[in-house]
C-alpha atoms as a PDB file:
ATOM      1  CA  UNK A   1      95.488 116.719 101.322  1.00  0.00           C
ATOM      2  CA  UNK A   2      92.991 116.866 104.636  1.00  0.00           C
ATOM      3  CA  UNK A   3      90.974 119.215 102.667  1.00  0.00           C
ATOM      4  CA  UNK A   4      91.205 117.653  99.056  1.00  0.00           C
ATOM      5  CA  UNK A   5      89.874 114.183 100.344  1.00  0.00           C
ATOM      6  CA  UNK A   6      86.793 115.788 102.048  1.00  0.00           C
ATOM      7  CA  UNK A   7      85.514 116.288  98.458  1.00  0.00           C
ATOM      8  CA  UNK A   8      82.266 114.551  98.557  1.00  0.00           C
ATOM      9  CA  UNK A   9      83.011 113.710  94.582  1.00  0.00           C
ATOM     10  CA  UNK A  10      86.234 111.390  95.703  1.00  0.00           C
ATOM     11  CA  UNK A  11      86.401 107.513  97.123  1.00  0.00           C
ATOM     12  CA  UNK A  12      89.364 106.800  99.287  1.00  0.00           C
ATOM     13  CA  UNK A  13      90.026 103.156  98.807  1.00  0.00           C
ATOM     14  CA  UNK A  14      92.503 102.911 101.114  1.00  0.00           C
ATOM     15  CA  UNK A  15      92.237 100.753 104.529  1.00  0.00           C
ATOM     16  CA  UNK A  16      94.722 102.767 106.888  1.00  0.00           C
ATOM     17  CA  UNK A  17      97.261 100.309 106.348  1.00  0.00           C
ATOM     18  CA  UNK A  18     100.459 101.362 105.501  1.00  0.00           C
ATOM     19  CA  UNK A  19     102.103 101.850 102.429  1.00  0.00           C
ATOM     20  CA  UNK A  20     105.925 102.687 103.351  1.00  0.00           C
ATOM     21  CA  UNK A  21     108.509 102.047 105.715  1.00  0.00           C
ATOM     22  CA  UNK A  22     110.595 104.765 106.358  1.00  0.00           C
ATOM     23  CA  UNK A  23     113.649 102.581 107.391  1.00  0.00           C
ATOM     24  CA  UNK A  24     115.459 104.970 108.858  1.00  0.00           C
ATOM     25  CA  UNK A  25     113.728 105.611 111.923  1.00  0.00           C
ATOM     26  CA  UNK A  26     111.098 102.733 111.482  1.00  0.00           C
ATOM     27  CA  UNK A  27     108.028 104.946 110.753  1.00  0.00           C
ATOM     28  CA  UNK A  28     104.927 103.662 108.871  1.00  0.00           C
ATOM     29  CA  UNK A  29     102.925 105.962 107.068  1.00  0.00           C
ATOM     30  CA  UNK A  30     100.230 105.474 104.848  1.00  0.00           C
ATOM     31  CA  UNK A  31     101.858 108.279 102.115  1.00  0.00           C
ATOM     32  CA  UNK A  32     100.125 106.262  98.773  1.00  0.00           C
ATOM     33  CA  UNK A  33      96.614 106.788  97.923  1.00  0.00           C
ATOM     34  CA  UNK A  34      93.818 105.310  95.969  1.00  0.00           C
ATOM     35  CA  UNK A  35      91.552 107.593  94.577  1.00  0.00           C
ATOM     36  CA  UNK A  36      87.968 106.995  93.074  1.00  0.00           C
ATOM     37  CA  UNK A  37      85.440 109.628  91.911  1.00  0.00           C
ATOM     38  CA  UNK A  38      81.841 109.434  92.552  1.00  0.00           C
ATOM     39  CA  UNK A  39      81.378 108.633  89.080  1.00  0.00           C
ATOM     40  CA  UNK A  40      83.156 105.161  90.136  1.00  0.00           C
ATOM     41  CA  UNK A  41      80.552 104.358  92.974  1.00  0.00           C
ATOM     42  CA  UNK A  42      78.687 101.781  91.272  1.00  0.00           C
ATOM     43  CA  UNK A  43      82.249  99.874  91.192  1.00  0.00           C
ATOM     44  CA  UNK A  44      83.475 100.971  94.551  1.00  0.00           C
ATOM     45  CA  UNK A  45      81.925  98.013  96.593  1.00  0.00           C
ATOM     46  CA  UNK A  46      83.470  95.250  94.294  1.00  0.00           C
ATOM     47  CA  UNK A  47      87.299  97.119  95.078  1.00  0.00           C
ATOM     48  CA  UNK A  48      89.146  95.029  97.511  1.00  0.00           C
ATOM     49  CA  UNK A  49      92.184  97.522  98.508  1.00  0.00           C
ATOM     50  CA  UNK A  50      95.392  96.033 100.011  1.00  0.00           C
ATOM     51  CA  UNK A  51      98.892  96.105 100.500  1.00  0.00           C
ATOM     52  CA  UNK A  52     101.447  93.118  99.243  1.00  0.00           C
ATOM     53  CA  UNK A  53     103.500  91.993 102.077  1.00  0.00           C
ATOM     54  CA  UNK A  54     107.024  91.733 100.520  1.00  0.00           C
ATOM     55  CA  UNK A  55     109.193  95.098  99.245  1.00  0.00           C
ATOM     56  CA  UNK A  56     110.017  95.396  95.499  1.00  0.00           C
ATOM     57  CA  UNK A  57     113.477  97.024  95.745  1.00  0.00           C
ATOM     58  CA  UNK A  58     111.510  99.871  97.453  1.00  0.00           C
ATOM     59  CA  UNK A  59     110.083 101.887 100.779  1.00  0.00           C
ATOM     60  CA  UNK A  60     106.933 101.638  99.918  1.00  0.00           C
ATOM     61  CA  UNK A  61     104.622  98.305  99.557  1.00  0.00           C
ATOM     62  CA  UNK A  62     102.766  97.574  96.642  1.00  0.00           C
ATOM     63  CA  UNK A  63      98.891  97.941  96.651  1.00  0.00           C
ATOM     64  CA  UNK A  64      97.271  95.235  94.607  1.00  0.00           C
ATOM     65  CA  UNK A  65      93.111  96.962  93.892  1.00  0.00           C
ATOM     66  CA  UNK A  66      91.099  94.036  92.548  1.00  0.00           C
ATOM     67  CA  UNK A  67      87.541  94.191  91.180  1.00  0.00           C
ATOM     68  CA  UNK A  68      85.063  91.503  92.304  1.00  0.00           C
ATOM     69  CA  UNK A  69      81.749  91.233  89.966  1.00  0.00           C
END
């Protein structure tokens, strides 16, 4: 994944904020990724990237991406 993301073609959108709680043994990992292509950098400074604070019958949180003009 290391490798794919250093693709100078790709956006990650993500913040390094977690997106699932392993409950188990309490982890957080950051396992769900946005992904933008180049072609998207006109856009990619009106993204705000984050994740929702409350669980939806999952592990993982949901990330709301909204577009600012």
């Amino acid at each position: 994944m290391e490798k794919f993301l250093e693709d100078p073609n790709l956006i990650l959108l993500n913040d390094s904020s977690p997106t699932k709680h392993n409950i188990a043994n309490e982890n957080l990992t950051a396992i769900n990724l946005s992904i933008l292509s180049i072609a998207s950098t006109i856009i990619a400074p009106h993204i705000e990237w984050n994740t929702l604070p409350e669980y939806n019958s999952s592990d993982h949180w949901s990330i709301n991406i909204q577009l600012f003009h």
